[in-house]
N, C-alpha and C. Protein backbone atom coordinates (compact mmCIF):
# COMPACT_ATOMS: atom_id res chain seq x y z
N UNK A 1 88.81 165.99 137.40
CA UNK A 1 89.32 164.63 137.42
C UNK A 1 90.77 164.66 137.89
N UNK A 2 91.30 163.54 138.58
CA UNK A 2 92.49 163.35 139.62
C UNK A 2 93.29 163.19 138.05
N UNK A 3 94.73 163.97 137.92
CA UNK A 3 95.60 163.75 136.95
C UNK A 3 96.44 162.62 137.17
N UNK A 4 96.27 161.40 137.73
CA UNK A 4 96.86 160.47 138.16
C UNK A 4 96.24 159.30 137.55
N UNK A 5 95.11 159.60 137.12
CA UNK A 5 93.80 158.23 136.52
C UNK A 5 93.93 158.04 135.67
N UNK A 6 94.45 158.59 134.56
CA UNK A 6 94.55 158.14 133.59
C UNK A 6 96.24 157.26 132.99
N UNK A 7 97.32 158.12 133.49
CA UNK A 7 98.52 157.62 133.47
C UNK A 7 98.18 156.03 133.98
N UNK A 8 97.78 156.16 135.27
CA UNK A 8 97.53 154.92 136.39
C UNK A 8 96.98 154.09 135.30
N UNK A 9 95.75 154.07 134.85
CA UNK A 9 94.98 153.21 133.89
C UNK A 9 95.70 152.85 132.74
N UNK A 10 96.54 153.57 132.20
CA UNK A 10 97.14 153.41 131.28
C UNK A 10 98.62 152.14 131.01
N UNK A 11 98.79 152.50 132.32
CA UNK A 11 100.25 151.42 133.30
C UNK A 11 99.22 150.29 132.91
N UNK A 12 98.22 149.81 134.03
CA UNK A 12 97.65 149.05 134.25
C UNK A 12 97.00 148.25 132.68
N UNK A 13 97.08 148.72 132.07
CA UNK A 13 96.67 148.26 130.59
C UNK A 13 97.71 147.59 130.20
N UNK A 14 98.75 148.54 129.93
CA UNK A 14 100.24 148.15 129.52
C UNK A 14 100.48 146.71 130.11
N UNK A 15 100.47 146.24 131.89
CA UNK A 15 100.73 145.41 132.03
C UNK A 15 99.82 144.57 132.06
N UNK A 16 98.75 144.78 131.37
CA UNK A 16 97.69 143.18 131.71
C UNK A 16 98.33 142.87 129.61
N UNK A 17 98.51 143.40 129.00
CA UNK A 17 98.64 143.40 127.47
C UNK A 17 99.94 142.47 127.78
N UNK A 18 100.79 142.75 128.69
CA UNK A 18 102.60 142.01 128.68
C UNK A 18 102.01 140.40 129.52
N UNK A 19 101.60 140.50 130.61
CA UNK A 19 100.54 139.46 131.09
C UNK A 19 100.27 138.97 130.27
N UNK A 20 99.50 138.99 128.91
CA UNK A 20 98.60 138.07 128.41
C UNK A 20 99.73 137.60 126.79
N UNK A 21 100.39 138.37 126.66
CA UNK A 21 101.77 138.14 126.07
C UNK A 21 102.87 136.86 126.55
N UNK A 22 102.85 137.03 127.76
CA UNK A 22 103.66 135.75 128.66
C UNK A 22 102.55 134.37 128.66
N UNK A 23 101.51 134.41 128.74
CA UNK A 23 100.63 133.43 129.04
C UNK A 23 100.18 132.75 127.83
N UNK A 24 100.73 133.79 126.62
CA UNK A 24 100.83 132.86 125.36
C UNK A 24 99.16 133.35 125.16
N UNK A 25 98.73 134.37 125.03
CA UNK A 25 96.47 134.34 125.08
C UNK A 25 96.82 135.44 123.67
N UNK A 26 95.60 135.35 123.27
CA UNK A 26 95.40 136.14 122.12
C UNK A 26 94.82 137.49 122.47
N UNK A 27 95.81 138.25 122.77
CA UNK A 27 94.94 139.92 123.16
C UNK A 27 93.71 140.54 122.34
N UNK A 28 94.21 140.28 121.06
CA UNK A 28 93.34 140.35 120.07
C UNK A 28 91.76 140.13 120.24
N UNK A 29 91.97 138.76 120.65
CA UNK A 29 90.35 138.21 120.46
C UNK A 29 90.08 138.64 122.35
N UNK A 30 90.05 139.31 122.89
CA UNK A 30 89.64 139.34 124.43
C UNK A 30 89.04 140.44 124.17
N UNK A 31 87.90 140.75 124.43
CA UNK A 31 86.70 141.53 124.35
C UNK A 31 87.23 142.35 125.70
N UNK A 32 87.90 141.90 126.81
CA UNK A 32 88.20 143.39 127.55
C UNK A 32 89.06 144.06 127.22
N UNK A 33 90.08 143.89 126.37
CA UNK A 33 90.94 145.23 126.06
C UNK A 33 89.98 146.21 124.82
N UNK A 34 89.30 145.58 124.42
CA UNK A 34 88.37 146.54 123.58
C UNK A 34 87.91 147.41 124.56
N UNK A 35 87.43 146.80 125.47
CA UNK A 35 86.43 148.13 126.59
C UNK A 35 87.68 149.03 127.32
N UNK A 36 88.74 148.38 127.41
CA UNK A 36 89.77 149.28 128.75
C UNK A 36 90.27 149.98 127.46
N UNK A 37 90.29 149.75 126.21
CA UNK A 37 90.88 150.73 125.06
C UNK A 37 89.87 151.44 125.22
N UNK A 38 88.65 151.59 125.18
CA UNK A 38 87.64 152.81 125.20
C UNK A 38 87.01 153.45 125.99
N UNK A 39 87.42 152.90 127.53
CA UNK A 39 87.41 153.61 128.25
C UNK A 39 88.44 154.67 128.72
N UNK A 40 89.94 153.93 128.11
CA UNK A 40 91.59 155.26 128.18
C UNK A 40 91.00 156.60 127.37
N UNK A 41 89.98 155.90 125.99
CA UNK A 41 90.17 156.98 125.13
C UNK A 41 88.76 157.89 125.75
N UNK A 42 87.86 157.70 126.51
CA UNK A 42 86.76 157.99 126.99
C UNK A 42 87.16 159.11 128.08
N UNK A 43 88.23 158.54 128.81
CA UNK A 43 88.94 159.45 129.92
C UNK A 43 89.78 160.80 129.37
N UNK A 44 90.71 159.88 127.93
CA UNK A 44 91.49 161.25 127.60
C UNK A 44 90.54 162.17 127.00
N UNK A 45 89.35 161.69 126.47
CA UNK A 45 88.33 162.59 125.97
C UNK A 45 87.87 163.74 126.73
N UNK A 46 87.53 163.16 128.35
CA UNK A 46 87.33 163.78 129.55
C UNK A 46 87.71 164.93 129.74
N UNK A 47 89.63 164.63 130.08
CA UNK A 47 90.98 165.29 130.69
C UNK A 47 91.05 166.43 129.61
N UNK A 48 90.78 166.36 128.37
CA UNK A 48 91.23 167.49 127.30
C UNK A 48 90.17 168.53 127.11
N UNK A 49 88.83 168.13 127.49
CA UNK A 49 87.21 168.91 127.56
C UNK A 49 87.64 169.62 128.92
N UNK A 50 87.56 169.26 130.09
CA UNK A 50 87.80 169.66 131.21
C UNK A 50 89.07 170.89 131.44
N UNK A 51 90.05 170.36 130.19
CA UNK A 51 91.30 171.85 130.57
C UNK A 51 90.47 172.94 129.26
């Protein structure tokens, strides 16, 4: 796996969470940060099996 995918994914989380922070939305109740939270932890699961 590219050592760049997960940092990358990780950014990309960070800023949809500050996004939905400005827009005043409840991160909480949004059923996709549940999946992009378990897919970061699905990947780091990956990256640490793989070394």
């Amino acid at each position: 796996m590219n050592k760049f995918i997960l940092p990358s994914i990780i950014i990309i989380f960070i800023c949809w969470i500050i996004l939905q922070q400005l827009l005043e939305m409840s991160f909480l109740r949004n059923p996709m940060n549940y999946f992009i939270a378990f897919l970061i932890v699905f990947l780091f699961i990956l990256r640490v099996k793989d070394k």
